[in-house]
C-alpha atoms as a PDB file:
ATOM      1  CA  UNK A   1       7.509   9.246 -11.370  1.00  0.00           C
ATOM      2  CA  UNK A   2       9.485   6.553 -10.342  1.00  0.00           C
ATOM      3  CA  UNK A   3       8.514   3.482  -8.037  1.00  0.00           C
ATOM      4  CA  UNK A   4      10.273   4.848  -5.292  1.00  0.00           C
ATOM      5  CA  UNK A   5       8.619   8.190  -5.374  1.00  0.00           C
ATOM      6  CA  UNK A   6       5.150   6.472  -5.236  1.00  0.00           C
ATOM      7  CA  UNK A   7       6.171   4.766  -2.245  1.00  0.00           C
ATOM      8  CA  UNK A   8       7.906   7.233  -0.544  1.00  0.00           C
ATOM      9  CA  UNK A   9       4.418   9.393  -1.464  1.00  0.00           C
ATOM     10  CA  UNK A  10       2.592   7.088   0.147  1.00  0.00           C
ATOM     11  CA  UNK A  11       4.497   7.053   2.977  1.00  0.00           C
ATOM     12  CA  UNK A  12       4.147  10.493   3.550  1.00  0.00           C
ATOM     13  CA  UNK A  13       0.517   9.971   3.150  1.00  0.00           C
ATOM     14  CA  UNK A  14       0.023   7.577   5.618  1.00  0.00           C
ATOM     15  CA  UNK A  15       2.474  10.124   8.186  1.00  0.00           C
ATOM     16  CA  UNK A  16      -0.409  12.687   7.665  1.00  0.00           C
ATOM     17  CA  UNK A  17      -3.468  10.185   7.933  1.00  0.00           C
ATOM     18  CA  UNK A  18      -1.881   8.951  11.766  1.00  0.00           C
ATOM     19  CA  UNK A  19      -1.432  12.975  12.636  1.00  0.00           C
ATOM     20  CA  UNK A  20      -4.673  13.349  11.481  1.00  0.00           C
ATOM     21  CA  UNK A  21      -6.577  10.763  13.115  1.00  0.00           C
ATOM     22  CA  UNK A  22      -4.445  11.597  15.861  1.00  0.00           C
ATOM     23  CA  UNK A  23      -5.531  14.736  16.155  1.00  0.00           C
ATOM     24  CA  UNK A  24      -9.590  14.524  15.319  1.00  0.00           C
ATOM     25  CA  UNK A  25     -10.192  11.204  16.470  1.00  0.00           C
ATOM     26  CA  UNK A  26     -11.739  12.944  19.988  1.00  0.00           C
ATOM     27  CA  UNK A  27     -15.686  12.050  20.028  1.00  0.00           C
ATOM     28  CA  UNK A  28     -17.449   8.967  20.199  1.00  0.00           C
ATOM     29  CA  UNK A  29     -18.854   9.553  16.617  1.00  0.00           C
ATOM     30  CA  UNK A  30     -16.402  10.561  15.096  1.00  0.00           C
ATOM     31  CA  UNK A  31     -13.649   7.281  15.727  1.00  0.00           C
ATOM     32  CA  UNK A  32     -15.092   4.629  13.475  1.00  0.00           C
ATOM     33  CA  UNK A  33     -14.919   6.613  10.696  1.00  0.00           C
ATOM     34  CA  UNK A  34     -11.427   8.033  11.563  1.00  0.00           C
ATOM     35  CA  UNK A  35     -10.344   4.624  11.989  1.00  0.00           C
ATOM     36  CA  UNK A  36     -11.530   3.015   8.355  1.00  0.00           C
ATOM     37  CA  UNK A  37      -9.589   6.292   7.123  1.00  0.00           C
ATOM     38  CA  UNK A  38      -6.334   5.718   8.989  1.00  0.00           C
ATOM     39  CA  UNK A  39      -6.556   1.801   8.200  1.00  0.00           C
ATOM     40  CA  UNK A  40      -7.017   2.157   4.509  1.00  0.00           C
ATOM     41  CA  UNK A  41      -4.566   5.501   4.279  1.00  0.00           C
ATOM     42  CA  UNK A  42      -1.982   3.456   6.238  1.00  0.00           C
ATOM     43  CA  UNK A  43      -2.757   0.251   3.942  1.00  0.00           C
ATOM     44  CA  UNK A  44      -1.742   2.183   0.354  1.00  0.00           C
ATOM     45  CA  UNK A  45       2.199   2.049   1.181  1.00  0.00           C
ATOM     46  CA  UNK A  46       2.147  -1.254   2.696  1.00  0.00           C
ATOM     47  CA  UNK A  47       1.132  -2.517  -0.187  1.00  0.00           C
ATOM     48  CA  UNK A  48       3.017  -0.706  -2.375  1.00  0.00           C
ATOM     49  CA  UNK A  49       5.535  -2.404  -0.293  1.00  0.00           C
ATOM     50  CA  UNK A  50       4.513  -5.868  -0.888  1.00  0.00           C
ATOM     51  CA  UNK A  51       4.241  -5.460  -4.641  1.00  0.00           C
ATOM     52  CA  UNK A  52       7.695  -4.213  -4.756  1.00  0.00           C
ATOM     53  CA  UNK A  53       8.857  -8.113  -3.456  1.00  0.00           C
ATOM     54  CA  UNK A  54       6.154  -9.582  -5.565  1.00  0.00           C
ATOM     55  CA  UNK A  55       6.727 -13.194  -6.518  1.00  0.00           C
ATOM     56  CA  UNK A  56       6.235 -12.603  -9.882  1.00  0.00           C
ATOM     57  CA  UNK A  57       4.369 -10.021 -12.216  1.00  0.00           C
ATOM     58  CA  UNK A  58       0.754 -11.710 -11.343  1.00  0.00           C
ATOM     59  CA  UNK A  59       1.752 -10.386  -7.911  1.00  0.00           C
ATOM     60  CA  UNK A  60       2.895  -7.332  -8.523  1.00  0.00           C
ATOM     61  CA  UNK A  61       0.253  -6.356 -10.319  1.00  0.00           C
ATOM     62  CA  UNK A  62      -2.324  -7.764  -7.645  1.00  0.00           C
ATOM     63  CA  UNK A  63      -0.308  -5.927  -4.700  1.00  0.00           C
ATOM     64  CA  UNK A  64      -0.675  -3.012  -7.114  1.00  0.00           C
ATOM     65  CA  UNK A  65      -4.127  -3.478  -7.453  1.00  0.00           C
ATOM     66  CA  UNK A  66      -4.999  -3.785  -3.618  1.00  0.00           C
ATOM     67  CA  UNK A  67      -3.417  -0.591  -3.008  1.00  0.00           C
ATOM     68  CA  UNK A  68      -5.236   1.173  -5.285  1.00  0.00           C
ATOM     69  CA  UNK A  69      -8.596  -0.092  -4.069  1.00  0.00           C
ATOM     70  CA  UNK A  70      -6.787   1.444  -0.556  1.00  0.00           C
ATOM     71  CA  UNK A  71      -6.487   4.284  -1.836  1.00  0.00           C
ATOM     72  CA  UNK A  72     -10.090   4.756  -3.078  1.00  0.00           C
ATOM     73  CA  UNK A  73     -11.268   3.679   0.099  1.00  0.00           C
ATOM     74  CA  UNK A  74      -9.120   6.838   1.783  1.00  0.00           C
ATOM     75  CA  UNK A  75     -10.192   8.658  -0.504  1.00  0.00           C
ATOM     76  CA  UNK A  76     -13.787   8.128   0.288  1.00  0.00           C
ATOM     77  CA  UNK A  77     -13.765   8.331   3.989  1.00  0.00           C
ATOM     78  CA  UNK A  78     -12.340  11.690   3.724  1.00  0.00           C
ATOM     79  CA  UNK A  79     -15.080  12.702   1.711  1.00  0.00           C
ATOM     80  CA  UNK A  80     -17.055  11.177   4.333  1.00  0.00           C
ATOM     81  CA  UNK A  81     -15.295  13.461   7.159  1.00  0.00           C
ATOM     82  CA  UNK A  82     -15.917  16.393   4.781  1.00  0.00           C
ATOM     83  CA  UNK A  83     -19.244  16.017   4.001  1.00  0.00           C
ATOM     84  CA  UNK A  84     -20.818  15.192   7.497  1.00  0.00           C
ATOM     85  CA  UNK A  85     -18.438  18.059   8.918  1.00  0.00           C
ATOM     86  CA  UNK A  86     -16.756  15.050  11.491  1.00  0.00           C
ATOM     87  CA  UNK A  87     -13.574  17.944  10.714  1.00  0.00           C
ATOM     88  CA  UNK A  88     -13.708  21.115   9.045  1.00  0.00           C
ATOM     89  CA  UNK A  89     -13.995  20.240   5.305  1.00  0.00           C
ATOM     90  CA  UNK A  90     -11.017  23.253   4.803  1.00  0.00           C
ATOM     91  CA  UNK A  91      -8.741  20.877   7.402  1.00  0.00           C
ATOM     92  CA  UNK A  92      -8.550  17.942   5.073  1.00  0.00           C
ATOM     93  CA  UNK A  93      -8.560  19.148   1.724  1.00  0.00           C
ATOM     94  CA  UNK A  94      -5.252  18.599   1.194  1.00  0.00           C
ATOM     95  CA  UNK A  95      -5.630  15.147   2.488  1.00  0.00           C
ATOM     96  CA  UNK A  96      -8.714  14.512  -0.035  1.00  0.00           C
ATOM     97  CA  UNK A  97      -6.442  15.746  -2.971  1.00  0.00           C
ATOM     98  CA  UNK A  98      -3.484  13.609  -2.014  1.00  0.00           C
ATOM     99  CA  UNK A  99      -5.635  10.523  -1.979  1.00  0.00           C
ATOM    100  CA  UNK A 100      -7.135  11.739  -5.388  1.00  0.00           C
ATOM    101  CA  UNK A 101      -3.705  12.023  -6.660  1.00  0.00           C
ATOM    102  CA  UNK A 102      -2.721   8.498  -5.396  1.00  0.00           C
ATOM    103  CA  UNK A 103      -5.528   7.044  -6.746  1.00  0.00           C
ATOM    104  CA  UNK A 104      -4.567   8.391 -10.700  1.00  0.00           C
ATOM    105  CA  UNK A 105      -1.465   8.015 -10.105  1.00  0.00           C
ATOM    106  CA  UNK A 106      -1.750   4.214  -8.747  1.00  0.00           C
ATOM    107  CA  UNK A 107      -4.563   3.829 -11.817  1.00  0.00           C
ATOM    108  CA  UNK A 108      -1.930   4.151 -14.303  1.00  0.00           C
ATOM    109  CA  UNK A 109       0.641   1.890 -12.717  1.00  0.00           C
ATOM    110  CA  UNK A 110      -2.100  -0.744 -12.827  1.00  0.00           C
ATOM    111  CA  UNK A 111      -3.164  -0.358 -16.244  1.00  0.00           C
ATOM    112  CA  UNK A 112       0.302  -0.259 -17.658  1.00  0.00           C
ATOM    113  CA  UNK A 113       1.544  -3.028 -15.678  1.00  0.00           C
ATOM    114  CA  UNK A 114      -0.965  -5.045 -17.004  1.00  0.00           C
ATOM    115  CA  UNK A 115      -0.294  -4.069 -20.595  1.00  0.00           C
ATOM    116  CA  UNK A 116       2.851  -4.943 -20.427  1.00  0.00           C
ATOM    117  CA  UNK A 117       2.327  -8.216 -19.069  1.00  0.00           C
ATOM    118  CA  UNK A 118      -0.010  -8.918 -22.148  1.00  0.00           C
ATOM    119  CA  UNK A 119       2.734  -8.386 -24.369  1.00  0.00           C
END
């Protein structure tokens, strides 16, 4: 996978996480949550962004780093939807896997970026 397929991923991702809130964000209970979701599902290509014009390798590696923790975050909110039944667990699987799939995906980037800046 190259850098811009992770970032063009996560753009994708954070398409789906705005239809999605979009679209279930419709009870008083149910927004907070939807918003922590959409802020850290929206966050995971931003960053990706910003390490992409990092300063320096530090930086890269820290932008890298952040959206990673994003991604965990999205991650865990959707389990959150899932499990209290805010949406259908069925309706956001695929949502749950994609932010899985970031999340190893962004893991490795992290750890070998910071190998090679050992070296």
């Amino acid at each position: 996978m190259t850098k811009t397929d992770i970032r063009e991923r996560a753009f994708n991702f954070a398409c789906r996480i705005v239809k999605f809130h979009r679209a279930a964000a419709r009870n008083a209970t149910s927004r907070p949550i939807l918003l922590q979701a959409l802020r850290a599902g929206t966050s995971i290509g931003a960053n990706l962004e910003e390490a992409e014009a990092g300063q320096s390798k530090a930086d890269f590696i820290s932008k890298m780093r952040i959206a990673l923790k994003e991604a965990r975050e999205t991650h865990y909110w959707l389990r959150l939807i899932a499990a209290t039944e805010l949406v259908k667990p069925a309706r956001i699987a695929a949502l749950t896997e994609e932010a899985n799939e970031l999340t190893a995906i962004l893991t490795t980037i992290v750890r070998n970026a910071g190998r090679s800046s050992r070296r």
